[in-house]
C-alpha atoms as a PDB file:
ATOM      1  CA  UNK A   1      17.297   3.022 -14.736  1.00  0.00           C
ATOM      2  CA  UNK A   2      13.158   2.581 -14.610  1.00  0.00           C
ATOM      3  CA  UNK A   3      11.691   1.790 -11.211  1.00  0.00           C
ATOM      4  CA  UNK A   4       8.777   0.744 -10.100  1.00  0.00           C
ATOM      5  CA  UNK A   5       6.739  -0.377  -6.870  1.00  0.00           C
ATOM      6  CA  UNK A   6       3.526  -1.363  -5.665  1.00  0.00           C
ATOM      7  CA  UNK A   7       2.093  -0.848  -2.409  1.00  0.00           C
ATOM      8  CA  UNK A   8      -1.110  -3.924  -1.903  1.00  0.00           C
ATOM      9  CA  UNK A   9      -3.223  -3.635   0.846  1.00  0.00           C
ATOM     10  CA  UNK A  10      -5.087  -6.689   2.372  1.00  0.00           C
ATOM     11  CA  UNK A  11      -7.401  -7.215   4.256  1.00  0.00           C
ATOM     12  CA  UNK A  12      -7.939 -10.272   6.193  1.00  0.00           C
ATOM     13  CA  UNK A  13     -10.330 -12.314   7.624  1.00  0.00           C
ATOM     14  CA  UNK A  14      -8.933 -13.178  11.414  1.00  0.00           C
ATOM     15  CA  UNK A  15      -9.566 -17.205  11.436  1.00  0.00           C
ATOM     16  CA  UNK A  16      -6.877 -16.740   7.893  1.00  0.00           C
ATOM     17  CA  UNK A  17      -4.115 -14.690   8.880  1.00  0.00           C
ATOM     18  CA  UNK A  18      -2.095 -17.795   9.793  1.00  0.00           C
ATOM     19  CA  UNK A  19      -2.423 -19.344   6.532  1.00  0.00           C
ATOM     20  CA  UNK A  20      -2.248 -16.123   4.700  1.00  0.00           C
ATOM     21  CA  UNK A  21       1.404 -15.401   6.766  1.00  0.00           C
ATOM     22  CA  UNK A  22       2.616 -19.142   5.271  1.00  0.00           C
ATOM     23  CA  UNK A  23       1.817 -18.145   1.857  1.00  0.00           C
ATOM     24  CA  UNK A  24       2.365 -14.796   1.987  1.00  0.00           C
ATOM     25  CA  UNK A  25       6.100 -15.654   3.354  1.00  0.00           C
ATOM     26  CA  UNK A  26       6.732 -18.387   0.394  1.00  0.00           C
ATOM     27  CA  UNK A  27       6.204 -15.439  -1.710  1.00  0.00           C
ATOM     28  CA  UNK A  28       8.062 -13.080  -0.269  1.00  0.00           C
ATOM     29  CA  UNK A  29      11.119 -15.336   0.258  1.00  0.00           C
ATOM     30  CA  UNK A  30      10.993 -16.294  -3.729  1.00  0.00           C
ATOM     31  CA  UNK A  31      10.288 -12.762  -4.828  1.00  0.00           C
ATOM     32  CA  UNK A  32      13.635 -11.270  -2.930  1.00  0.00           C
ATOM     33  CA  UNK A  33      15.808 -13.881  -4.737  1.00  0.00           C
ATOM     34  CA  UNK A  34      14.438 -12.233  -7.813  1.00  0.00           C
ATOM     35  CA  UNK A  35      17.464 -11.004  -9.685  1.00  0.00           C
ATOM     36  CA  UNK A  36      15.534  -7.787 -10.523  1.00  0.00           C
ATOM     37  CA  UNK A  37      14.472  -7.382  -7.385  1.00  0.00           C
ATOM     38  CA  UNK A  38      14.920  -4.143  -5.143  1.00  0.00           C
ATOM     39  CA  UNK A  39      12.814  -4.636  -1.656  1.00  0.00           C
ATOM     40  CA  UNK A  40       9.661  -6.916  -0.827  1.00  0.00           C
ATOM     41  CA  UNK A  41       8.546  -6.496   2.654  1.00  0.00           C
ATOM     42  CA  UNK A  42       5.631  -7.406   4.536  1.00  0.00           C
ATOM     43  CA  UNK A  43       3.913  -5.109   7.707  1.00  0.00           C
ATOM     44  CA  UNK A  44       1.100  -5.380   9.652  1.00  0.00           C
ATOM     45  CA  UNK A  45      -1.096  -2.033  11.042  1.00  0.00           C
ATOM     46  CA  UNK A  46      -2.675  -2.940  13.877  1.00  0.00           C
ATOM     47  CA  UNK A  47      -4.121   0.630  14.215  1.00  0.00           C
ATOM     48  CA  UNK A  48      -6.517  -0.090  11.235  1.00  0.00           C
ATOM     49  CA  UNK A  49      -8.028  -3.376  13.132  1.00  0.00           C
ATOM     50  CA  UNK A  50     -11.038  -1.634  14.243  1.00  0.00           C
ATOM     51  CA  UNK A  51     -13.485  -3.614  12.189  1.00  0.00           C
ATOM     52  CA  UNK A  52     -12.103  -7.086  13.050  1.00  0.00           C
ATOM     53  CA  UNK A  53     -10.253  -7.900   9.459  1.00  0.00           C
ATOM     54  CA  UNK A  54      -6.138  -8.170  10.029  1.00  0.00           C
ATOM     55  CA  UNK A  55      -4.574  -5.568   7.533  1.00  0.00           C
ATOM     56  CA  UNK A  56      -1.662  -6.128   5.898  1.00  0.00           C
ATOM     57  CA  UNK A  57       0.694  -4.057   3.909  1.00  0.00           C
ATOM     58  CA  UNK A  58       3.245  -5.407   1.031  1.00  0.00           C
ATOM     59  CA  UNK A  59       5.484  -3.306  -0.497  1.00  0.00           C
ATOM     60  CA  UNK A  60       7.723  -4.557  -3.584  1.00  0.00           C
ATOM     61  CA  UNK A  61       9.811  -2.945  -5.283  1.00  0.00           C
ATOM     62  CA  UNK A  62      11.740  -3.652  -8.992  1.00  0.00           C
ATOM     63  CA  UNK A  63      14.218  -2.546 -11.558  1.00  0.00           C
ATOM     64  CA  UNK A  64      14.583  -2.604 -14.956  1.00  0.00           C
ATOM     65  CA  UNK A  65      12.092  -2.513 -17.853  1.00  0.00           C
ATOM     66  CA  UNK A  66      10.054  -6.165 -17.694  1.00  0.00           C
ATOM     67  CA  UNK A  67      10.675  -6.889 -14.164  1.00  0.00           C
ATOM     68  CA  UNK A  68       7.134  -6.811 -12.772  1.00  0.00           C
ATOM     69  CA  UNK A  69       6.224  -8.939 -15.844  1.00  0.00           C
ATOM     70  CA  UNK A  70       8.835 -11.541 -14.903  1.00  0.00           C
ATOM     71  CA  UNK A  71       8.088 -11.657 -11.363  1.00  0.00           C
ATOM     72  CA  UNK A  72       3.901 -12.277 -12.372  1.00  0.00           C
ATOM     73  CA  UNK A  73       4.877 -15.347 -14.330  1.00  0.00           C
ATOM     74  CA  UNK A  74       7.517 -16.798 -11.516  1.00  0.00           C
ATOM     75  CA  UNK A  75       6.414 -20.114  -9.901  1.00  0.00           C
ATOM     76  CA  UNK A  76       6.009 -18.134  -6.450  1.00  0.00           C
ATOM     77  CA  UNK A  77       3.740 -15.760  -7.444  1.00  0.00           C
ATOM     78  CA  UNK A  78       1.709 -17.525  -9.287  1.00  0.00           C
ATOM     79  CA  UNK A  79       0.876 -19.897  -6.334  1.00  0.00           C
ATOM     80  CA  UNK A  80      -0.022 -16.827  -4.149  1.00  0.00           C
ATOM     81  CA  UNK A  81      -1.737 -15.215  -6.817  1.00  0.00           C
ATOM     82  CA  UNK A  82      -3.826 -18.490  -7.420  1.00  0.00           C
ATOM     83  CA  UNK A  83      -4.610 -18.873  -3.426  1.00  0.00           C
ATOM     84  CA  UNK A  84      -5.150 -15.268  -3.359  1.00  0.00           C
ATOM     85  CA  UNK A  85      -8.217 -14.922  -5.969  1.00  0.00           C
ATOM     86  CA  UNK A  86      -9.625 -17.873  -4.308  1.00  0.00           C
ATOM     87  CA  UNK A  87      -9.763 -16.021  -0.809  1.00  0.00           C
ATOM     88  CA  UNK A  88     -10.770 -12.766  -2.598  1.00  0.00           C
ATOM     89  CA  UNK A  89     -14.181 -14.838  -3.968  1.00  0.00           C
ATOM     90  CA  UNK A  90     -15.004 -16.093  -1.171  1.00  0.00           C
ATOM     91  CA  UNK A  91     -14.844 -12.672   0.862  1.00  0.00           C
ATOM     92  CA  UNK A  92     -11.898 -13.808   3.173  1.00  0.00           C
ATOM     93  CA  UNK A  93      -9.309 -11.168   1.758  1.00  0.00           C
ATOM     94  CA  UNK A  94     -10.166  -7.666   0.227  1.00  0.00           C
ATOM     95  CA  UNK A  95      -6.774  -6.862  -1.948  1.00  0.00           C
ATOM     96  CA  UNK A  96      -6.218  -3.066  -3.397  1.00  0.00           C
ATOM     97  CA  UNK A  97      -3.189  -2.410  -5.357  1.00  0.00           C
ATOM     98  CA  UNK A  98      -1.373   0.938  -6.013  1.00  0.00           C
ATOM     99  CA  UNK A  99       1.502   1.343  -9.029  1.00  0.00           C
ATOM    100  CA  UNK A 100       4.215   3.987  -7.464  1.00  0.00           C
ATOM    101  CA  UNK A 101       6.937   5.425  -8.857  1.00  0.00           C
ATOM    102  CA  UNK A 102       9.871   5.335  -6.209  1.00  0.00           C
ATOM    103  CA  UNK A 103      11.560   8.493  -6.468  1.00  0.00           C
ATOM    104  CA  UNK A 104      14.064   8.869  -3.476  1.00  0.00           C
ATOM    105  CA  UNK A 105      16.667   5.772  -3.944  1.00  0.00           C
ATOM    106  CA  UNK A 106      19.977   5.382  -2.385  1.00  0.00           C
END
């Protein structure tokens, strides 16, 4: 069976982390209903808060050939991903994404 992850990275402008948390959670509560859906967690590093932006770290994992492409066109995602781009335009989140290939699974 084909697995794949991402690891995102965002960072956050202080006066937004409440309303990021909100939407962030709607997300992650839709995307772990997911059929194809391993793990999709949300952490926070406060050791990295030196420069005043909250940094966040989500980590999703999925099975099965297509699964990423059916979780980018679920209802959830797309109304993060829609509030998301907005906040990355106006300079209020900074997003970097990494593809992984999980390779220790129970």
């Amino acid at each position: 069976m084909e697995f794949e992850g991402r690891l995102v990275r965002l960072a956050v402008a202080p006066d937004l982390v409440a309303e990021f948390l909100e939407r962030v959670s709607a997300n992650v509560t839709g995307s772990r209903q997911e059929p194809q859906n391993l793990t999709f967690g949300l952490a926070r590093s406060p050791e990295e808060e030196a420069d005043g932006q909250a940094i966040f770290y989500l980590w999703e994992e999925f099975k099965g050939e297509g699964a990423f492409a059916h979780h980018h066109g679920t209802a959830h995602f797309q109304a993060f991903r829609t509030w998301l781009e907005g906040q990355q335009q106006a300079g209020q989140i900074a997003v970097r994404r990494l593809v992984t290939r999980p390779l220790l699974r129970d």
